[in-house]
N, C-alpha and C. Protein backbone atom coordinates (compact mmCIF):
# COMPACT_ATOMS: atom_id res chain seq x y z
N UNK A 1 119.62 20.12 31.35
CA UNK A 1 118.83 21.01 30.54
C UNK A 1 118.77 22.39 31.17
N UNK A 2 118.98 22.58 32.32
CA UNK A 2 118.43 23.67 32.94
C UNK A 2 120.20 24.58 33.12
N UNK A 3 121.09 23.88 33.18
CA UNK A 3 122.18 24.62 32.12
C UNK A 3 122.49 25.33 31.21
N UNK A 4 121.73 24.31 30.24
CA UNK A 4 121.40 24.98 29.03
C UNK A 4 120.39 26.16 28.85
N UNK A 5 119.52 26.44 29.78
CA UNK A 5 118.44 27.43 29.72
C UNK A 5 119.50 28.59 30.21
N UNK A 6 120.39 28.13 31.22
CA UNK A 6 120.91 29.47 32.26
C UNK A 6 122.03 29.85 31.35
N UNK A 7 122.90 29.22 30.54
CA UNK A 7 123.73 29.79 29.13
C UNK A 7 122.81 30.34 28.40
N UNK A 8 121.81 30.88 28.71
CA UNK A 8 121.51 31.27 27.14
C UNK A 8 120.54 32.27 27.77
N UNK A 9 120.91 32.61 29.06
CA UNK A 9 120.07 33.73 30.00
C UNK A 9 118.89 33.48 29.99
N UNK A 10 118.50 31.80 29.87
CA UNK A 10 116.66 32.03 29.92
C UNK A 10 116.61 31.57 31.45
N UNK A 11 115.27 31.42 31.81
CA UNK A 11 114.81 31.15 33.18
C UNK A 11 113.74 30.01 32.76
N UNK A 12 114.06 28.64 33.82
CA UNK A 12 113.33 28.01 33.13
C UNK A 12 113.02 27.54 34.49
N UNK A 13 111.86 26.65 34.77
CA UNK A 13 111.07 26.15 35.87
C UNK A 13 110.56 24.86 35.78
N UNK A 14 110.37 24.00 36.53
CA UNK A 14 109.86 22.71 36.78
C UNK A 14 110.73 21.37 36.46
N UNK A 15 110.60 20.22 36.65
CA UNK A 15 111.15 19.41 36.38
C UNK A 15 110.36 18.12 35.66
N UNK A 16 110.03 18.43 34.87
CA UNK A 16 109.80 17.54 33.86
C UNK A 16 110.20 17.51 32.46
N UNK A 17 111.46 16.44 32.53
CA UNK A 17 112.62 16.67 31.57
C UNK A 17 112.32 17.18 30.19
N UNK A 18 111.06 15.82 29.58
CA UNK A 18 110.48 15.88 28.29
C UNK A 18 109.58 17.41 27.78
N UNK A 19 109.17 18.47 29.21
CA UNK A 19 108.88 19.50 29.19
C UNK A 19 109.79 20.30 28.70
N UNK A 20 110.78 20.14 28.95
CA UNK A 20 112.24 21.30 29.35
C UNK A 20 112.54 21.03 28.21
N UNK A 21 112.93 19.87 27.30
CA UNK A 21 113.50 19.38 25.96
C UNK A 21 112.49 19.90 25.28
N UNK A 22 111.18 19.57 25.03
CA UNK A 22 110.38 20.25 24.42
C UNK A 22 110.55 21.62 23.68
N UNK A 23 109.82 22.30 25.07
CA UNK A 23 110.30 23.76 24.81
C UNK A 23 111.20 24.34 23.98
N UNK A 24 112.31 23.40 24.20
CA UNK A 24 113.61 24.50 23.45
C UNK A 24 113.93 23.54 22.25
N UNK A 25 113.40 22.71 21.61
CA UNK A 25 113.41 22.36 20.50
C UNK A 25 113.91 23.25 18.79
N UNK A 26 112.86 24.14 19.07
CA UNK A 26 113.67 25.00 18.08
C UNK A 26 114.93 25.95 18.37
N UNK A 27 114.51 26.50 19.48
CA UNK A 27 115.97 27.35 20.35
C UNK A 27 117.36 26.70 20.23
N UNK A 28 117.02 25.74 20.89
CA UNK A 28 118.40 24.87 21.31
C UNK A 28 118.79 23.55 19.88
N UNK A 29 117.77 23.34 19.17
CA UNK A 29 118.14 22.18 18.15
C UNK A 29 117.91 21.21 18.61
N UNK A 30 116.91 20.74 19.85
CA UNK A 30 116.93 19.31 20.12
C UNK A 30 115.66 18.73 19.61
N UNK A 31 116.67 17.43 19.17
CA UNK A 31 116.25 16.49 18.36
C UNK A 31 115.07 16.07 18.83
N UNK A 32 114.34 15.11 18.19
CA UNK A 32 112.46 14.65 18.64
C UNK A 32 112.79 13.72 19.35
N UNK A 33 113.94 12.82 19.02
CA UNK A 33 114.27 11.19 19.86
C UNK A 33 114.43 11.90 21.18
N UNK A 34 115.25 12.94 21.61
CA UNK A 34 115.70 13.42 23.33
C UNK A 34 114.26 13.67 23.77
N UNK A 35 113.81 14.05 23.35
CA UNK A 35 112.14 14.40 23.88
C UNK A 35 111.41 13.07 24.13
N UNK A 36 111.45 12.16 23.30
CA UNK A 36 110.62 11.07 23.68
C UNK A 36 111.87 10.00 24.84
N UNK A 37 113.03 10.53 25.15
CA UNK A 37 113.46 9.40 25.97
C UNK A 37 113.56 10.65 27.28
N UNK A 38 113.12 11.82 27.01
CA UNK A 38 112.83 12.86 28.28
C UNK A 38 111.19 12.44 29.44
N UNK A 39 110.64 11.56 27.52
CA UNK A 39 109.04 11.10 28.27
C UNK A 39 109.03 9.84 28.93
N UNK A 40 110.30 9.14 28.64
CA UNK A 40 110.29 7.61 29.51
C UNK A 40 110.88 8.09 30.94
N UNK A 41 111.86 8.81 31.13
CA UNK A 41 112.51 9.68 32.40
C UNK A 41 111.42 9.79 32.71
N UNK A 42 110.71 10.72 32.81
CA UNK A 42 109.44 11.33 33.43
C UNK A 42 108.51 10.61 34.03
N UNK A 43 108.76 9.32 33.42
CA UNK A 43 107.49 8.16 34.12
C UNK A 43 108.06 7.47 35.04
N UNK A 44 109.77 8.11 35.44
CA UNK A 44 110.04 7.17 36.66
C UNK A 44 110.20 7.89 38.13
N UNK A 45 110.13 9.70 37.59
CA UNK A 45 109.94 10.38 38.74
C UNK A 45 109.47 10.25 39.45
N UNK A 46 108.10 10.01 39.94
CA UNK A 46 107.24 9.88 40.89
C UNK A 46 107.26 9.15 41.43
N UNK A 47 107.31 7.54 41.00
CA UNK A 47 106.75 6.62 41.57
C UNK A 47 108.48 5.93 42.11
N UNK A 48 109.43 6.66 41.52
CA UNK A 48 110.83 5.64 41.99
C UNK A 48 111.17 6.57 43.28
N UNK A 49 110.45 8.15 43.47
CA UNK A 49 111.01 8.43 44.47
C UNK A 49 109.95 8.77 46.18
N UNK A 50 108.93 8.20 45.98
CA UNK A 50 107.82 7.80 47.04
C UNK A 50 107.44 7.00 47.41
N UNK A 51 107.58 6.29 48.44
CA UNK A 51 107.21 5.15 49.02
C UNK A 51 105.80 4.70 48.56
N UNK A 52 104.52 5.84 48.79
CA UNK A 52 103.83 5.44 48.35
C UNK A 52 102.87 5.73 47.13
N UNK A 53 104.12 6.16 45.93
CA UNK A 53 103.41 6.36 44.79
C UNK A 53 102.47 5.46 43.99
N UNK A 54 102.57 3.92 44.47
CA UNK A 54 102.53 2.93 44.22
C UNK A 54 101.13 2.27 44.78
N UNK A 55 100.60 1.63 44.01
CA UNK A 55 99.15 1.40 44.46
C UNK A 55 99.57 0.12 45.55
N UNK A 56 100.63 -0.58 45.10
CA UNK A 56 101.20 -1.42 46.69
C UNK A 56 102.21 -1.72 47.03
N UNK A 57 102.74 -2.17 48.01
CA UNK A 57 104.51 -2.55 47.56
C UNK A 57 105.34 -1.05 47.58
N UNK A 58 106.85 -1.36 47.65
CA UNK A 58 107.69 -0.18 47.69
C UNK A 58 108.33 -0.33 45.96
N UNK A 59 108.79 0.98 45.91
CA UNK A 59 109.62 0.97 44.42
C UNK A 59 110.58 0.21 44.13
N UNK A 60 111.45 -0.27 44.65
CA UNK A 60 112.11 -1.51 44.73
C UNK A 60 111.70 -2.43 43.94
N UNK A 61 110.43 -2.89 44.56
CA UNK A 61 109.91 -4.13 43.91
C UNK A 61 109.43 -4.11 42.60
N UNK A 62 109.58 -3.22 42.21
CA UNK A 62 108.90 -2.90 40.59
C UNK A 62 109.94 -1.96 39.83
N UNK A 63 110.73 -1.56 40.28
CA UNK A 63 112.34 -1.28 39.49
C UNK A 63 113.19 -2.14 39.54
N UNK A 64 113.68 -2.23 38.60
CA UNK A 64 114.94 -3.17 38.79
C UNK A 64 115.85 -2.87 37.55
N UNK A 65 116.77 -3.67 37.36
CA UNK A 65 118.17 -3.66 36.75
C UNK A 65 117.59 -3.09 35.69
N UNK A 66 116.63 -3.76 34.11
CA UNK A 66 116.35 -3.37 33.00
C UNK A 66 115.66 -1.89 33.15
N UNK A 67 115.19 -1.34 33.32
CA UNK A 67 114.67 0.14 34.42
C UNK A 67 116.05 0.75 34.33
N UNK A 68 116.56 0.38 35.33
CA UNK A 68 117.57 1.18 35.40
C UNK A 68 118.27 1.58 34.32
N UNK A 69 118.51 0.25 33.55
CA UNK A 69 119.74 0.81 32.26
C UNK A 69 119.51 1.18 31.67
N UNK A 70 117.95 1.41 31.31
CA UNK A 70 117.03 2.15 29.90
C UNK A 70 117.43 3.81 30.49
N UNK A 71 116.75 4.16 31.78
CA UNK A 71 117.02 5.05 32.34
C UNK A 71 118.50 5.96 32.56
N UNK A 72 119.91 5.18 32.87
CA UNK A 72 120.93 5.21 32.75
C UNK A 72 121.04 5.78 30.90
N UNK A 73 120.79 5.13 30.09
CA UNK A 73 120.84 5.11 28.50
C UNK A 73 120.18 6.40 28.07
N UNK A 74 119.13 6.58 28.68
CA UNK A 74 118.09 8.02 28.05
C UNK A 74 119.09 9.30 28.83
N UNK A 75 119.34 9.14 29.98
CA UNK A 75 119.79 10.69 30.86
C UNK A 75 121.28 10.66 30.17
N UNK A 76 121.84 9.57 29.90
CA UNK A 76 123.58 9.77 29.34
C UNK A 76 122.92 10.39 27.77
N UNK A 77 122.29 9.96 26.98
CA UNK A 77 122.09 10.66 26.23
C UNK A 77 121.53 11.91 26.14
N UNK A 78 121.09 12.47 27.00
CA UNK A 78 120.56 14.14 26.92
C UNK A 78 121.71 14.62 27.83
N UNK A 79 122.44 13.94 28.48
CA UNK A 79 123.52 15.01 29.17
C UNK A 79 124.74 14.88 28.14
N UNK A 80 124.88 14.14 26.94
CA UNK A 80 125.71 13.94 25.80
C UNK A 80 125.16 15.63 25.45
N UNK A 81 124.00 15.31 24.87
CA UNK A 81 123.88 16.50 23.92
C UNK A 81 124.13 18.05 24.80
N UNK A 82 123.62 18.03 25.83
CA UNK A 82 123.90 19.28 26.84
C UNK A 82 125.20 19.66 26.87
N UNK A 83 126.21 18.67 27.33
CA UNK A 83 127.31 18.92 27.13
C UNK A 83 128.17 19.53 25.65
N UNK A 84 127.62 18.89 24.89
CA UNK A 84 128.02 19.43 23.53
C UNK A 84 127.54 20.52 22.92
N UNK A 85 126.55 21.14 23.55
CA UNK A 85 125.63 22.10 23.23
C UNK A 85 126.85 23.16 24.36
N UNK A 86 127.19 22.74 25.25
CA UNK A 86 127.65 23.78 25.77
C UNK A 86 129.07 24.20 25.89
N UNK A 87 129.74 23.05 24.76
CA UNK A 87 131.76 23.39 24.45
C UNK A 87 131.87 24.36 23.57
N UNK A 88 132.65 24.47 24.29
CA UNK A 88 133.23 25.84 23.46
C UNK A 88 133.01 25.69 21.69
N UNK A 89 132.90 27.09 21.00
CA UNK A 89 133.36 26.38 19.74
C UNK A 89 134.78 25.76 19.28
């Protein structure tokens, strides 16, 4: 996403995906579905990358394979549209 802000000479800040998709909704054309799988991303920032985001236990133990592929599934789809947003005509 933040590609897409710097093609298009904007300046954009923070990392919270479903923020960043948001925003440029009307600008950029993105769809409402990228936004709501920007809001499942967002709920794995914190806690998949701190030991102790977690009220116990490490992230490990509470990620696993199905996590992952939802996750894998949402980011291939917003880097689909990024990419296509940014070929040539």
């Amino acid at each position: 996403m933040k590609a897409l802000y710097l093609h298009h000479d904007a300046e954009v800040w923070g990392h919270a995906i479903s923020r960043l998709l948001a925003q440029s909704v009307e600008e950029f054309g993105i769809p409402d579905q990228l936004v709501e799988r920007g809001r499942v991303l967002d709920t794995y920032y914190i806690p998949t990358r701190y030991p102790d985001a977690l009220p116990e236990g490490a992230p490990f133990e509470f990620f696993g394979l199905l996590q992952s592929e939802e996750a894998i599934r949402h980011a291939g789809a917003i880097v689909a549209f990024v990419r296509a947003a940014l070929a040539p005509p």
